[in-house]
C-alpha atoms as a PDB file:
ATOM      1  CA  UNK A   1     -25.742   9.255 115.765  1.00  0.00           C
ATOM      2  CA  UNK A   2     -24.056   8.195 118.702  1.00  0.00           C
ATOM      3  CA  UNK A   3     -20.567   6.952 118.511  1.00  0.00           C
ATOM      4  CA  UNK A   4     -20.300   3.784 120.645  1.00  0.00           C
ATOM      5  CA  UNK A   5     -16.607   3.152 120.139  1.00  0.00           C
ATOM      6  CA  UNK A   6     -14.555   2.345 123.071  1.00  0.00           C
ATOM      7  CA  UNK A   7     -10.991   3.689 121.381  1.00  0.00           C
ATOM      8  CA  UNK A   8     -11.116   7.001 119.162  1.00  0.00           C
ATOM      9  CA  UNK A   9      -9.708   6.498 115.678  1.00  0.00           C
ATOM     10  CA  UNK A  10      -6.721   7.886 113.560  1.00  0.00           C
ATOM     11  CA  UNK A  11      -7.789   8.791 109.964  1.00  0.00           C
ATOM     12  CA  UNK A  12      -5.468   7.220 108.059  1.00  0.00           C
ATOM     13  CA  UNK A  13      -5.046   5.890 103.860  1.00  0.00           C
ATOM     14  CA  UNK A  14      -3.262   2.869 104.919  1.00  0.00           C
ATOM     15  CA  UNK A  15      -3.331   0.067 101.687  1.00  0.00           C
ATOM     16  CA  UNK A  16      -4.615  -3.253 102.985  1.00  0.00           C
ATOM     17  CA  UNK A  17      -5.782  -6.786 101.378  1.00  0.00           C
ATOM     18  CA  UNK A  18      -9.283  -8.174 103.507  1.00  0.00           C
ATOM     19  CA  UNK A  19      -9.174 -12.193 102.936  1.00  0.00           C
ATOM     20  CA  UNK A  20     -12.117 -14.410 103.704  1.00  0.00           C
ATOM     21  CA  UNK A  21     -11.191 -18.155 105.483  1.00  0.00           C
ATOM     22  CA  UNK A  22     -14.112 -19.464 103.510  1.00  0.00           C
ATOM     23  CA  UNK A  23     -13.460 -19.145 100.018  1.00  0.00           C
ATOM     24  CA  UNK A  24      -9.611 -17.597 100.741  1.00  0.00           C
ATOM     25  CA  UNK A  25     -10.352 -14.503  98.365  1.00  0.00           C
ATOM     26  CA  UNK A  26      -8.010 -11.408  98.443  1.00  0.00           C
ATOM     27  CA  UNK A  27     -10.015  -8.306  97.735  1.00  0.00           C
ATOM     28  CA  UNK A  28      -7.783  -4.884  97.935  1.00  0.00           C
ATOM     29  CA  UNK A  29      -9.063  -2.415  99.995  1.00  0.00           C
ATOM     30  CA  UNK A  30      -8.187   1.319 102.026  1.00  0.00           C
ATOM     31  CA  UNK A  31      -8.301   1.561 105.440  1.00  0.00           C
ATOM     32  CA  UNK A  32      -9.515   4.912 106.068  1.00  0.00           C
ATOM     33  CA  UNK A  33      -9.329   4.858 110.098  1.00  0.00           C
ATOM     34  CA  UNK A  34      -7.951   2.770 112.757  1.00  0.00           C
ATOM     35  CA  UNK A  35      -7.661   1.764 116.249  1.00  0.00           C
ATOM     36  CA  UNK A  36      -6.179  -1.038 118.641  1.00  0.00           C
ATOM     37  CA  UNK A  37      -9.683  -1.924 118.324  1.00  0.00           C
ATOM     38  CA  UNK A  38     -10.927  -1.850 115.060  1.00  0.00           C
ATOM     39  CA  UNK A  39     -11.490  -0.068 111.619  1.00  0.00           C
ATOM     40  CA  UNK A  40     -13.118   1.162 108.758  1.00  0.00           C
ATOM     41  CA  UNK A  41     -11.973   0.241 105.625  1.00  0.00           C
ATOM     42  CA  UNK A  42     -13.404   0.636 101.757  1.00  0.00           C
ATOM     43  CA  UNK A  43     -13.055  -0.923  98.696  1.00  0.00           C
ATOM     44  CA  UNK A  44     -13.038  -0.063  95.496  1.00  0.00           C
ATOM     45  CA  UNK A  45     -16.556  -1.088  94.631  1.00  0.00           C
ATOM     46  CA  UNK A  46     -19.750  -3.127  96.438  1.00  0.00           C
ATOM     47  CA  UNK A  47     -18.197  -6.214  97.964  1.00  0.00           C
ATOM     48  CA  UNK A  48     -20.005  -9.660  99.763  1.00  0.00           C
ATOM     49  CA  UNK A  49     -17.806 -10.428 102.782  1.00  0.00           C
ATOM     50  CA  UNK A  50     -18.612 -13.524 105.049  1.00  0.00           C
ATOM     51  CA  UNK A  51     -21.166 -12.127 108.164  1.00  0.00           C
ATOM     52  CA  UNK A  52     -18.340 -13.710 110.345  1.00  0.00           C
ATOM     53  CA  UNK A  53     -14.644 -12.754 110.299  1.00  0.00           C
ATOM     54  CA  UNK A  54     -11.629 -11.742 107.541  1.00  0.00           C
ATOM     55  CA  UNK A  55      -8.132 -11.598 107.935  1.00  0.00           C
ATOM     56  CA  UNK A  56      -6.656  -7.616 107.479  1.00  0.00           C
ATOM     57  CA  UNK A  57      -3.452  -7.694 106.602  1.00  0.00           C
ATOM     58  CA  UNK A  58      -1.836  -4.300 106.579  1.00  0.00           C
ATOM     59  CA  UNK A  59       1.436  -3.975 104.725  1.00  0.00           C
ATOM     60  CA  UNK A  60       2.520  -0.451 106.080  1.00  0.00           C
ATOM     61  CA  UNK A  61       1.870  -1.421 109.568  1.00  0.00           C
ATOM     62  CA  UNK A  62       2.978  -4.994 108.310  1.00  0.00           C
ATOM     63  CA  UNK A  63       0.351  -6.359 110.899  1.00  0.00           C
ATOM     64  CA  UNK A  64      -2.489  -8.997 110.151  1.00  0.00           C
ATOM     65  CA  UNK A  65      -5.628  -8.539 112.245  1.00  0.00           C
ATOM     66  CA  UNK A  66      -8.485 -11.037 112.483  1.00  0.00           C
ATOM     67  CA  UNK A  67     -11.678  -8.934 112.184  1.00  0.00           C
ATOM     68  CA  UNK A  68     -15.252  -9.317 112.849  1.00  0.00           C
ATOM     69  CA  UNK A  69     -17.568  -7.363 110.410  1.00  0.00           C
ATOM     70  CA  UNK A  70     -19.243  -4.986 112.604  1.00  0.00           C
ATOM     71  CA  UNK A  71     -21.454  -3.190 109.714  1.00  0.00           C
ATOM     72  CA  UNK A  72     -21.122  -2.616 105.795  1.00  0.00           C
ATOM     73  CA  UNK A  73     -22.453  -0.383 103.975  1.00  0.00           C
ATOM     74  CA  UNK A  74     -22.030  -0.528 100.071  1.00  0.00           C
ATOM     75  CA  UNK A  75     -18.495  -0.583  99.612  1.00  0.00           C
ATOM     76  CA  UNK A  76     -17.779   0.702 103.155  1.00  0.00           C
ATOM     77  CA  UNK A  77     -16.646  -1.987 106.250  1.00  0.00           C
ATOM     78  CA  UNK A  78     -16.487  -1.580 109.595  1.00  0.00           C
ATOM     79  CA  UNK A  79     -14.404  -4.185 111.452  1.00  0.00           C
ATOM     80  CA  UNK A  80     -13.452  -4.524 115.349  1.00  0.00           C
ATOM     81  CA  UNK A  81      -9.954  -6.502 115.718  1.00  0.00           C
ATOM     82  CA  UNK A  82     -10.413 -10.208 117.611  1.00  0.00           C
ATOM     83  CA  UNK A  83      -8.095 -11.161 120.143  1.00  0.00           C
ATOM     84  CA  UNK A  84      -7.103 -14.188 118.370  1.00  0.00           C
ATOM     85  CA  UNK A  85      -3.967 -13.923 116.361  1.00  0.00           C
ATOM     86  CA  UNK A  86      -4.335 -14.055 112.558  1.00  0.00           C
ATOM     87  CA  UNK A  87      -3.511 -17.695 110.970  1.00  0.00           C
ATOM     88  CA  UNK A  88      -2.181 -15.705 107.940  1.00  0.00           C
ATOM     89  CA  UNK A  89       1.488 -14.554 107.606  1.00  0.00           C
ATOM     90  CA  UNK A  90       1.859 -10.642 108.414  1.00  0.00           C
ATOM     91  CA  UNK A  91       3.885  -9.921 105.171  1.00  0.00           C
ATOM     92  CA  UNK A  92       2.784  -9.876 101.961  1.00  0.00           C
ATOM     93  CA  UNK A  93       5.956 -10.696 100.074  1.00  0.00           C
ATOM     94  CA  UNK A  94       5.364 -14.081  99.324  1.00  0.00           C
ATOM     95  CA  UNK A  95       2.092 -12.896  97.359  1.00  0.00           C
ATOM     96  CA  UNK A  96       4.226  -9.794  95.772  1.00  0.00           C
ATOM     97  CA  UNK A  97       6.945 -12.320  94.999  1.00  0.00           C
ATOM     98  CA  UNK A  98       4.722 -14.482  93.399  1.00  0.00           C
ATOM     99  CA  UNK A  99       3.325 -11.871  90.834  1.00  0.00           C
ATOM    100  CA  UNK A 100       6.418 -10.411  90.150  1.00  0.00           C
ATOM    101  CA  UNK A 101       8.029 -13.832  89.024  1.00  0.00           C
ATOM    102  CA  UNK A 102       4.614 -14.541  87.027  1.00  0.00           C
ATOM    103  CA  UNK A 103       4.589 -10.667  85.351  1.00  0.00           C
ATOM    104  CA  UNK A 104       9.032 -11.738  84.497  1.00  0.00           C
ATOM    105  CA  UNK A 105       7.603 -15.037  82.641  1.00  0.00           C
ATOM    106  CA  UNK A 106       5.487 -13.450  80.746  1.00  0.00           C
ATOM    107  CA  UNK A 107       7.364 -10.405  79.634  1.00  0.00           C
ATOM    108  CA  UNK A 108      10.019 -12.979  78.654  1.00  0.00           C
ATOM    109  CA  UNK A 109       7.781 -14.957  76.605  1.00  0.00           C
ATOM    110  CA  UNK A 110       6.229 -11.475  74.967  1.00  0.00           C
ATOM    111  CA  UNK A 111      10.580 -11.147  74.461  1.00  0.00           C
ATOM    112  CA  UNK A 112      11.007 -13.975  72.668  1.00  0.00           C
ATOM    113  CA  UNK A 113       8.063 -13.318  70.604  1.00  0.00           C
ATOM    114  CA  UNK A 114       8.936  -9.933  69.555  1.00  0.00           C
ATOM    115  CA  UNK A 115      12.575 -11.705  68.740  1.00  0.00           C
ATOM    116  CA  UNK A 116      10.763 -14.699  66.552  1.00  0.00           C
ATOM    117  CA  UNK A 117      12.280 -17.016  68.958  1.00  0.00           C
ATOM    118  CA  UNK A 118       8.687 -18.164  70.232  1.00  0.00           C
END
């Protein structure tokens, strides 16, 4: 198969989240090589992604990309990077911040519960 990339790739297990505008859904994913140009990411099982573009955001890297789906195959992606900058913010901390607050509410209501106080 001939390899009609433009800029070679670094293997890398880089954590990422891949969002779709449409419905704004955060699935998890690896990236499992990258360029300035593009990558190839998987997730964790057989995914439906829009035909047109997702947001990569890249924590490690903390970059966002704006990606057109180049192929998929199963659970496998592979994405080329737009030239348009990303409309989502590059860190994820909000979204971490968010959890963690929701996981502290509920671990002090399971508290209070254990304590009869609920």
């Amino acid at each position: 198969m001939q390899d009609r990339r433009q800029n070679t790739r670094d293997k890398v297990l880089y954590g990422g989240v891949a969002k779709s505008g449409e419905s704004d859904t955060a699935k998890d994913c690896v990236v499992r090589n990258i360029s300035e140009k593009g990558a190839s990411i998987e997730f964790s099982n057989v995914v439906r992604l829009p035909r047109e573009q997702i947001s990569l955001t890249i924590a490690r890297k903390g970059r966002s990309f704006l990606a057109n789906i180049i192929w998929w195959r199963d659970n496998f992606v592979g994405v080329a990077f737009s030239d348009e900058p990303p409309a989502l913010p590059v860190s994820d901390l909000d979204e971490r911040l968010r959890k963690s607050e929701a996981k502290k509410r509920q671990l002090q209501r399971r508290i209070k519960e254990l304590l009869g106080e609920g």
